[in-house]
N, C-alpha and C. Protein backbone atom coordinates (compact mmCIF):
# COMPACT_ATOMS: atom_id res chain seq x y z
N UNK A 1 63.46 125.84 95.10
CA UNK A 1 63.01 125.87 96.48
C UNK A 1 62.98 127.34 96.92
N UNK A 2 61.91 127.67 97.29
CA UNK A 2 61.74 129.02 98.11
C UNK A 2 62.11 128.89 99.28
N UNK A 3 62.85 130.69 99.39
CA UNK A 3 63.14 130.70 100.69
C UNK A 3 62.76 130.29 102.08
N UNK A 4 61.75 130.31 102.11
CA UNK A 4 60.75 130.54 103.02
C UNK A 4 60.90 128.98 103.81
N UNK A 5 60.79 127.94 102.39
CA UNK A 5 60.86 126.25 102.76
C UNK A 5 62.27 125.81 103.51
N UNK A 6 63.71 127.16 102.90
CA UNK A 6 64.85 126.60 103.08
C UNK A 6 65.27 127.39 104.94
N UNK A 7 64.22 128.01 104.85
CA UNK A 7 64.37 128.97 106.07
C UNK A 7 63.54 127.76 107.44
N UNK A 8 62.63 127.26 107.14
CA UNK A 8 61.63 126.17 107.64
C UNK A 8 62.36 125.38 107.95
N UNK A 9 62.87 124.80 106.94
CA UNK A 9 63.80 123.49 107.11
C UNK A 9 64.94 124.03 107.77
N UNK A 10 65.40 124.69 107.89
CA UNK A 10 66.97 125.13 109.12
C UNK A 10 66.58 124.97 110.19
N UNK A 11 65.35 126.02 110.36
CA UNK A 11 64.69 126.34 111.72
C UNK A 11 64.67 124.93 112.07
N UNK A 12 63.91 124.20 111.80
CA UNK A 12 63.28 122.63 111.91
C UNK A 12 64.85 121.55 112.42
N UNK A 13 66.01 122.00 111.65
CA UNK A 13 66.73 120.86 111.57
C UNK A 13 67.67 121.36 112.94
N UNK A 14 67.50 122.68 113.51
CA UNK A 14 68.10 123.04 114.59
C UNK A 14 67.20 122.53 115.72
N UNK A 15 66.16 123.06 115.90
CA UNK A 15 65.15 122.83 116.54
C UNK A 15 65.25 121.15 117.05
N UNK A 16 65.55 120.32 116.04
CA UNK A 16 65.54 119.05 116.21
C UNK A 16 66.88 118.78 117.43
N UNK A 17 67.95 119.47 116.48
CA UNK A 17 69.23 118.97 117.39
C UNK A 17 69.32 119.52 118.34
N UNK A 18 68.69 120.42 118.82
CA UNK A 18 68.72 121.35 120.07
C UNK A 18 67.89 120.03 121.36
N UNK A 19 66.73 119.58 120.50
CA UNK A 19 66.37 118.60 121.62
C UNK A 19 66.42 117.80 121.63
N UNK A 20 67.54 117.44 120.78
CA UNK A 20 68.27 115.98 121.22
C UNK A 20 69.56 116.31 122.36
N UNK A 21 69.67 117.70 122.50
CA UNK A 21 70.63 118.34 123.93
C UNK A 21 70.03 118.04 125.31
N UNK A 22 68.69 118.57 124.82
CA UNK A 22 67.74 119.24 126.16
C UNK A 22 67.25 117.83 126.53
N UNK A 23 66.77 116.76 125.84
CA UNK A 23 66.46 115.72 126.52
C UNK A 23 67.29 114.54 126.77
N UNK A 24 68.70 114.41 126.42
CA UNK A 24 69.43 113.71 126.86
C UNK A 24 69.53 112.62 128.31
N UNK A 25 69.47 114.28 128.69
CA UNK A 25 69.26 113.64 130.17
C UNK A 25 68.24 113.13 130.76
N UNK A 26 67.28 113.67 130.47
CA UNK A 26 65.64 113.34 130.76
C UNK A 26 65.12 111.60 130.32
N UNK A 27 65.79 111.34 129.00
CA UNK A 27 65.31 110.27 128.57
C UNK A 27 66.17 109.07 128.45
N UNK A 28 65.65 107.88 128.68
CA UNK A 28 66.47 106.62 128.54
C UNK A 28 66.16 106.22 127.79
N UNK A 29 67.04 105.59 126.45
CA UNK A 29 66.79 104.58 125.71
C UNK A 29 67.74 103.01 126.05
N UNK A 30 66.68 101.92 126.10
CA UNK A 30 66.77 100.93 126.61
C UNK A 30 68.15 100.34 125.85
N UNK A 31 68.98 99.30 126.35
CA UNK A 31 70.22 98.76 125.69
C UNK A 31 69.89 98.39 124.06
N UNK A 32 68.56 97.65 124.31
CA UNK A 32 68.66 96.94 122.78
C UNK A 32 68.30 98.03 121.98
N UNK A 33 67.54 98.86 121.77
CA UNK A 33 66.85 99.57 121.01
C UNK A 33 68.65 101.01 121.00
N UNK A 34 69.36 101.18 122.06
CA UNK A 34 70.43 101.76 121.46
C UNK A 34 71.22 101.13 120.43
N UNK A 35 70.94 99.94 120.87
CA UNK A 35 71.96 98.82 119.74
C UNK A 35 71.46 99.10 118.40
N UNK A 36 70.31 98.99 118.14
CA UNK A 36 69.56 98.69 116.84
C UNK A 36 69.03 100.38 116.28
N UNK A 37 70.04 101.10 117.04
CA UNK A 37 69.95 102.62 116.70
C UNK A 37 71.27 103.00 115.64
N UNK A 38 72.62 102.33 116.72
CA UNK A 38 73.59 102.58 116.27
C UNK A 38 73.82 101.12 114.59
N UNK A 39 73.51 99.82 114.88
CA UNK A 39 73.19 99.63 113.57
C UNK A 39 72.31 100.14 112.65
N UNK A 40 71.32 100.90 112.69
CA UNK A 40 70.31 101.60 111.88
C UNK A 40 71.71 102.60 110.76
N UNK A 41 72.27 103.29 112.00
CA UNK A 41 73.02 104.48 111.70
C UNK A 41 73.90 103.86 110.59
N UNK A 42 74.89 103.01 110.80
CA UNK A 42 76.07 101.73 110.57
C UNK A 42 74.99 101.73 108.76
N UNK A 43 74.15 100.52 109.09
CA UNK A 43 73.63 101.00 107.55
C UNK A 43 73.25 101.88 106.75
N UNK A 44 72.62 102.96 107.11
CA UNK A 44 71.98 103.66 106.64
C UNK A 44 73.72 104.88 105.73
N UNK A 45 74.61 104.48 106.81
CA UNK A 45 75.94 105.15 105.95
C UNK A 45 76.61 104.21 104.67
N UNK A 46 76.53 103.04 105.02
CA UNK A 46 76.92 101.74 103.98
C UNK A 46 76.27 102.20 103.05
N UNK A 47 74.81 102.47 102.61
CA UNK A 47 74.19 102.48 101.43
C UNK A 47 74.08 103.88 100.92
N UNK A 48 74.32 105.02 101.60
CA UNK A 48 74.69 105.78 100.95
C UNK A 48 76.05 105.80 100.29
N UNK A 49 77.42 104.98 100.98
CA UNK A 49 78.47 105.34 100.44
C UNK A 49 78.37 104.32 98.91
N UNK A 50 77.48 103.11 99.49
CA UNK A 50 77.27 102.63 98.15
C UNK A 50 76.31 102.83 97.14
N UNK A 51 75.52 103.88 97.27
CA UNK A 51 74.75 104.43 96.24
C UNK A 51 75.70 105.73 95.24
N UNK A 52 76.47 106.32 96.21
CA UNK A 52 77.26 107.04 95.66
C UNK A 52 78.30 106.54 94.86
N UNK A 53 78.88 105.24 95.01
CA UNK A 53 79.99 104.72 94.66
C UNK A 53 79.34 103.78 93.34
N UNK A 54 78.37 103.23 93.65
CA UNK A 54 77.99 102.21 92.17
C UNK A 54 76.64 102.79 90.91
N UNK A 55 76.71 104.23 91.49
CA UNK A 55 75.40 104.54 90.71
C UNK A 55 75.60 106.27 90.36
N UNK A 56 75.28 106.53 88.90
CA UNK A 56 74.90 107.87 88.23
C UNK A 56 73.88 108.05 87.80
N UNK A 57 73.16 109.16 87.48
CA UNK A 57 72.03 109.25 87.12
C UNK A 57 71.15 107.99 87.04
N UNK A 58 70.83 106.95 87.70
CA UNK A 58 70.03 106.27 88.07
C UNK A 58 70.41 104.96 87.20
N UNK A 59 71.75 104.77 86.87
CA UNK A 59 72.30 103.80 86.93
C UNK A 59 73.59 103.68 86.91
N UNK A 60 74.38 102.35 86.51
CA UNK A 60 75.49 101.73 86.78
C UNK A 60 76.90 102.64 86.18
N UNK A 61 77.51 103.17 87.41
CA UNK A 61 78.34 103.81 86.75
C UNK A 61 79.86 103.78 86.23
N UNK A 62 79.66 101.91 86.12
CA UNK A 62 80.98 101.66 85.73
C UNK A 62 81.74 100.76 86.69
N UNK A 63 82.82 100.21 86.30
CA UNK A 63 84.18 100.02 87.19
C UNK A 63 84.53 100.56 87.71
N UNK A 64 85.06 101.73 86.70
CA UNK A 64 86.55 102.45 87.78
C UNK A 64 86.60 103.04 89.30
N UNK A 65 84.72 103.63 88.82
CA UNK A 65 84.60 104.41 90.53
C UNK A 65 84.58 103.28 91.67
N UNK A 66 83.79 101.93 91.16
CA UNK A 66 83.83 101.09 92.72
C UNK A 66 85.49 100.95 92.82
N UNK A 67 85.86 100.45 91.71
CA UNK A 67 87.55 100.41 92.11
C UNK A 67 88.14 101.39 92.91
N UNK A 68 87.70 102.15 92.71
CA UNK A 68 89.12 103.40 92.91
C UNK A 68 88.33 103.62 94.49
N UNK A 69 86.97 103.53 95.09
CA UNK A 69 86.69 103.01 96.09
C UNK A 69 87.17 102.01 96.59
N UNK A 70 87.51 100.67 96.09
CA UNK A 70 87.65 100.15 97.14
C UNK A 70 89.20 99.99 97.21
N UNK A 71 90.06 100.66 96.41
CA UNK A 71 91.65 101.04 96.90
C UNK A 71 91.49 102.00 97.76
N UNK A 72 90.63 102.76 98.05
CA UNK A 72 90.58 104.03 99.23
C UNK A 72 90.40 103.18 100.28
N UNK A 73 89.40 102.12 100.50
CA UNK A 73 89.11 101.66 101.66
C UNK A 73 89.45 100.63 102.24
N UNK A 74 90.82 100.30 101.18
CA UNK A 74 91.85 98.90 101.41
C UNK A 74 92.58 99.68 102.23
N UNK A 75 93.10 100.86 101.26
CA UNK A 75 94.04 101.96 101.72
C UNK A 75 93.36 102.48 103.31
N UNK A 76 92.80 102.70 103.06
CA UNK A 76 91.99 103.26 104.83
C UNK A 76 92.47 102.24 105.69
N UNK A 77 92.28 101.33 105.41
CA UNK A 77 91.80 100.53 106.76
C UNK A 77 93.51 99.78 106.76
N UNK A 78 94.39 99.84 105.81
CA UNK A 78 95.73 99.68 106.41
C UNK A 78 96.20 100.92 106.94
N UNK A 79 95.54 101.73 107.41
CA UNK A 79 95.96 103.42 107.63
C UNK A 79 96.93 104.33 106.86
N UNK A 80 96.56 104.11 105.95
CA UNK A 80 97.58 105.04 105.19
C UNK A 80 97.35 106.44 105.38
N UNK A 81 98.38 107.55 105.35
CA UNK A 81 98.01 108.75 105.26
C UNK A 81 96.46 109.09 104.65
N UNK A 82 95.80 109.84 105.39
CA UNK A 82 94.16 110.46 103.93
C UNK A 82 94.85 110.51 103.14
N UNK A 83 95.46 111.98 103.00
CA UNK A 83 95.86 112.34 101.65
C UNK A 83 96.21 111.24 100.51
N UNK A 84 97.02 110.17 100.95
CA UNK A 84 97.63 109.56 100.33
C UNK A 84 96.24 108.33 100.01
N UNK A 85 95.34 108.10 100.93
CA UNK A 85 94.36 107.58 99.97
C UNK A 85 93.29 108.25 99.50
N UNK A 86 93.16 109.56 99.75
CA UNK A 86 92.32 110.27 98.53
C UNK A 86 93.17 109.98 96.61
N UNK A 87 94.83 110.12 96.85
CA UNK A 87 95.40 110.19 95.81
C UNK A 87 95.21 108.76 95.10
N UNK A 88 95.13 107.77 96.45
CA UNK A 88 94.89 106.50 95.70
C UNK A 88 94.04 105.76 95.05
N UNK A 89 92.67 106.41 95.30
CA UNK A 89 91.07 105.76 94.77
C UNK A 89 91.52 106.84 93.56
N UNK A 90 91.63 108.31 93.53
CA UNK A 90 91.62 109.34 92.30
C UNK A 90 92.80 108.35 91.14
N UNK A 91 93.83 108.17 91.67
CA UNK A 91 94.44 107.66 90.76
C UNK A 91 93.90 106.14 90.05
N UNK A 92 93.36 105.57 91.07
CA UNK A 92 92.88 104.41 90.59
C UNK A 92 91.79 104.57 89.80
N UNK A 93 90.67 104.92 90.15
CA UNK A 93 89.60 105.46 89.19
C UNK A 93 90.22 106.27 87.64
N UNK A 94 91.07 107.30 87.88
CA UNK A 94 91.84 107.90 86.83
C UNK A 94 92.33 107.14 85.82
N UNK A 95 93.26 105.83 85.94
CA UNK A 95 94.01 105.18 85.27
C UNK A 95 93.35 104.45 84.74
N UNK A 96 92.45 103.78 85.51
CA UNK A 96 91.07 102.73 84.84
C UNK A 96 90.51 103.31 83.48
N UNK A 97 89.73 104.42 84.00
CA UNK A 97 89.06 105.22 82.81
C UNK A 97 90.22 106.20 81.48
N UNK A 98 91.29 105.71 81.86
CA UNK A 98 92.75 106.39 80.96
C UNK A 98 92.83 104.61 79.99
N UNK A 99 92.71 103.66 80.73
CA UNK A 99 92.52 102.42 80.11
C UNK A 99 91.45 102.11 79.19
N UNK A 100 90.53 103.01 79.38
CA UNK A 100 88.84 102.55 78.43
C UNK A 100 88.30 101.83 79.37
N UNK A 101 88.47 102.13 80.52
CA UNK A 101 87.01 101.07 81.30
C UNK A 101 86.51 102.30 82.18
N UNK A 102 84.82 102.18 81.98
CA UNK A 102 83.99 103.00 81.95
C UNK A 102 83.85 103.10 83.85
């Protein structure tokens, strides 16, 4: 990528968030269409965390990583310290693939 495109695209991606400042106030978006903004958002993070979590180079990347995901996000959502569930998906994923599962 040339500079020039990565310089474009900054300009562009500021430019954007700048007028999502400036028109805030100016513009209403109706109840439903906020609703079906903030679910847009809601999915559009689900399938990245699950593209990242079940897929490598354009396929299946095993057990251990969804595992060791979804001890992070067992672990999350009983609130455990971060730290302590970053250590817990790493270890889980770790031990899996210390077992032979891919």
């Amino acid at each position: 990528m040339t500079w020039t495109a990565v310089l474009v695209l900054g300009v562009g991606t500021y430019l954007m968030r700048l007028s999502g400042l400036l028109l805030r106030g100016r513009v209403e978006v109706p109840e439903r269409v906020q609703r079906l903004l903030d679910l847009g958002a809601t999915a559009l993070l689900v399938a990245l965390a699950a593209t990242a979590a079940l897929t490598e180079g354009g396929g299946f990347t095993g057990w251990a990583r969804p595992a060791g995901v979804a001890v992070g996000a067992l672990s999350a959502l009983l609130k455990v310290p971060f730290v302590l569930v970053v250590l817990l998906a790493a270890g889980t994923t770790a031990g899996l693939r210390l077992l032979g599962i891919p």
